[in-house]
Protein backbone atom coordinates (compact mmCIF):
# COMPACT_ATOMS: atom_id res chain seq x y z
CA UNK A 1 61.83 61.93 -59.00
CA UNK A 2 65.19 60.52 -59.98
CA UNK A 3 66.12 56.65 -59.21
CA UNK A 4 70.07 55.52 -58.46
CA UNK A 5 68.47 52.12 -59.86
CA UNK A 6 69.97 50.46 -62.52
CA UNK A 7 67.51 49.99 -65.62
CA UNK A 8 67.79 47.20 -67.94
CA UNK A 9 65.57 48.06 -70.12
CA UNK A 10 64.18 51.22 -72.42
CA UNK A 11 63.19 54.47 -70.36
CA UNK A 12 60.24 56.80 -71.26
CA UNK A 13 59.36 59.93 -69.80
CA UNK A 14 55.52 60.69 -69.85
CA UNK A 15 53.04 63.74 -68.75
CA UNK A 16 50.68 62.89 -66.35
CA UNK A 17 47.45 64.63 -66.61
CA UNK A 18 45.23 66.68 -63.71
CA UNK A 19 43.55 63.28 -62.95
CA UNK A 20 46.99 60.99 -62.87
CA UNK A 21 46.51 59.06 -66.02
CA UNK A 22 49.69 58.79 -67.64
CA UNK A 23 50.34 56.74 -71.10
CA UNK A 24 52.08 53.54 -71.55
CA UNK A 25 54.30 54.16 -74.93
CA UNK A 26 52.69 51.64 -77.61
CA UNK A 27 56.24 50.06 -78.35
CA UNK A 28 55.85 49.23 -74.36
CA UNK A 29 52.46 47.90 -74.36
CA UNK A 30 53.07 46.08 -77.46
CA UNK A 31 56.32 44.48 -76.05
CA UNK A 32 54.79 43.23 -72.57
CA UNK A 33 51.53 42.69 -74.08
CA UNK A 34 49.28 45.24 -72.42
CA UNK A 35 45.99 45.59 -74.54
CA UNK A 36 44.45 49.51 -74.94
CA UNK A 37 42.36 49.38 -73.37
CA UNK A 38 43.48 46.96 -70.95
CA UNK A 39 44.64 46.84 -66.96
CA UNK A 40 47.73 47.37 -65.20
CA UNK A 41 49.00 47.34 -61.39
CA UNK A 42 50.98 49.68 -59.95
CA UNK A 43 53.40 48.29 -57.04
CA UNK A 44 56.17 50.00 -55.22
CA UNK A 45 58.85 48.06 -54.44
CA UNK A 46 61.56 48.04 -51.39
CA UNK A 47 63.65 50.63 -53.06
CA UNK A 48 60.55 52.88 -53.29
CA UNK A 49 59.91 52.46 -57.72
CA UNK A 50 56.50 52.82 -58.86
CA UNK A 51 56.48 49.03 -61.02
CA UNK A 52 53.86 48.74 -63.80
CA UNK A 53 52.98 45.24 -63.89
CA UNK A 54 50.57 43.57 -66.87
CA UNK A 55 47.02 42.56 -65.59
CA UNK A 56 45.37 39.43 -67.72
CA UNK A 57 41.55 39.71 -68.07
CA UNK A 58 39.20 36.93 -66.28
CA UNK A 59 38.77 35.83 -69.71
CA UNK A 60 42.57 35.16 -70.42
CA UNK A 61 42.10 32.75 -67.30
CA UNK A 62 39.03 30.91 -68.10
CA UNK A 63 40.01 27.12 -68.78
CA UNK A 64 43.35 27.59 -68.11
CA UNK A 65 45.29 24.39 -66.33
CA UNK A 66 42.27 23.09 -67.04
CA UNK A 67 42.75 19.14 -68.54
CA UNK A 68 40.51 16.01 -69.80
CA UNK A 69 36.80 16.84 -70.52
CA UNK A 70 36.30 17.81 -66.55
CA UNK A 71 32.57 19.13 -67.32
CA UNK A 72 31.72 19.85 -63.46
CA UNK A 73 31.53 22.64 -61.34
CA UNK A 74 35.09 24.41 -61.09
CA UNK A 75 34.20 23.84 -56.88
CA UNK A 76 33.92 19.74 -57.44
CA UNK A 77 37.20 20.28 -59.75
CA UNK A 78 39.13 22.13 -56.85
CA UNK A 79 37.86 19.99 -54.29
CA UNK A 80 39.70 16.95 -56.37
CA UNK A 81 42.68 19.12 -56.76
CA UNK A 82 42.93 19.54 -53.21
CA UNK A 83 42.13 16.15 -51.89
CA UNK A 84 44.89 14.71 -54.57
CA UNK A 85 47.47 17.33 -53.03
CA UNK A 86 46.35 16.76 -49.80
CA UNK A 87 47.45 12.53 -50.41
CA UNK A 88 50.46 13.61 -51.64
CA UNK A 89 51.46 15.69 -48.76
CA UNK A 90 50.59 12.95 -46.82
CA UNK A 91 52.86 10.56 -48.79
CA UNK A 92 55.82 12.94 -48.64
CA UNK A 93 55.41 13.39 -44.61
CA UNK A 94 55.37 9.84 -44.31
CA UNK A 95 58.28 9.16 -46.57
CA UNK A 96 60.35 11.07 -44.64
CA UNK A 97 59.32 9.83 -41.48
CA UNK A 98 59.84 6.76 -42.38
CA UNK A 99 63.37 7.75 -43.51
CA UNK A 100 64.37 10.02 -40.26
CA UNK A 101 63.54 6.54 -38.17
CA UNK A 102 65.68 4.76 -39.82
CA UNK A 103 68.74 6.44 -38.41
């Protein structure tokens, strides 16, 4: 399968065995930070390219955006989160209402 896709970037060809699994080149893995062994996703895009994207692990995740010494349940922790966005919202609808009747 040939692509009329510009790359920008370094091209490797690969076997892919009788069950699919095909290897990532090391300088690749190393460069976009794919651990072995590690995840990846495969997406097609419009043009119809198979895209290997990076996968973190749950534990590349855990505490992250996370600020103060919040010791609660991550549910309480959203539930502020989305009450505080929720006021702001609120604020911005009313800003602009506010600026629309003025007109």
């Amino acid at each position: 399968m040939s692509s009329n896709t510009p790359s920008n970037g370094e091209e490797r060809v690969v076997s892919v065995t009788e069950k699919g699994q095909a290897t990532i080149p090391k300088r690749l893995r190393e460069k976009h930070g794919i651990p072995a062994p590690g995840r990846v996703k495969f997406v097609e895009n419009a043009a119809g390219e198979i895209v290997v994207r990076p996968v973190g692990s749950m534990r590349e995740f855990r505490g992250l955006e996370r600020d103060g010494d919040e010791d609660g349940p991550a549910t309480a922790v959203l539930r502020e989160e989305r009450e505080r966005d929720r006021r702001r919202d609120e604020d911005v609808v009313e800003r602009f209402s506010s600026d629309t009747e003025g007109r």
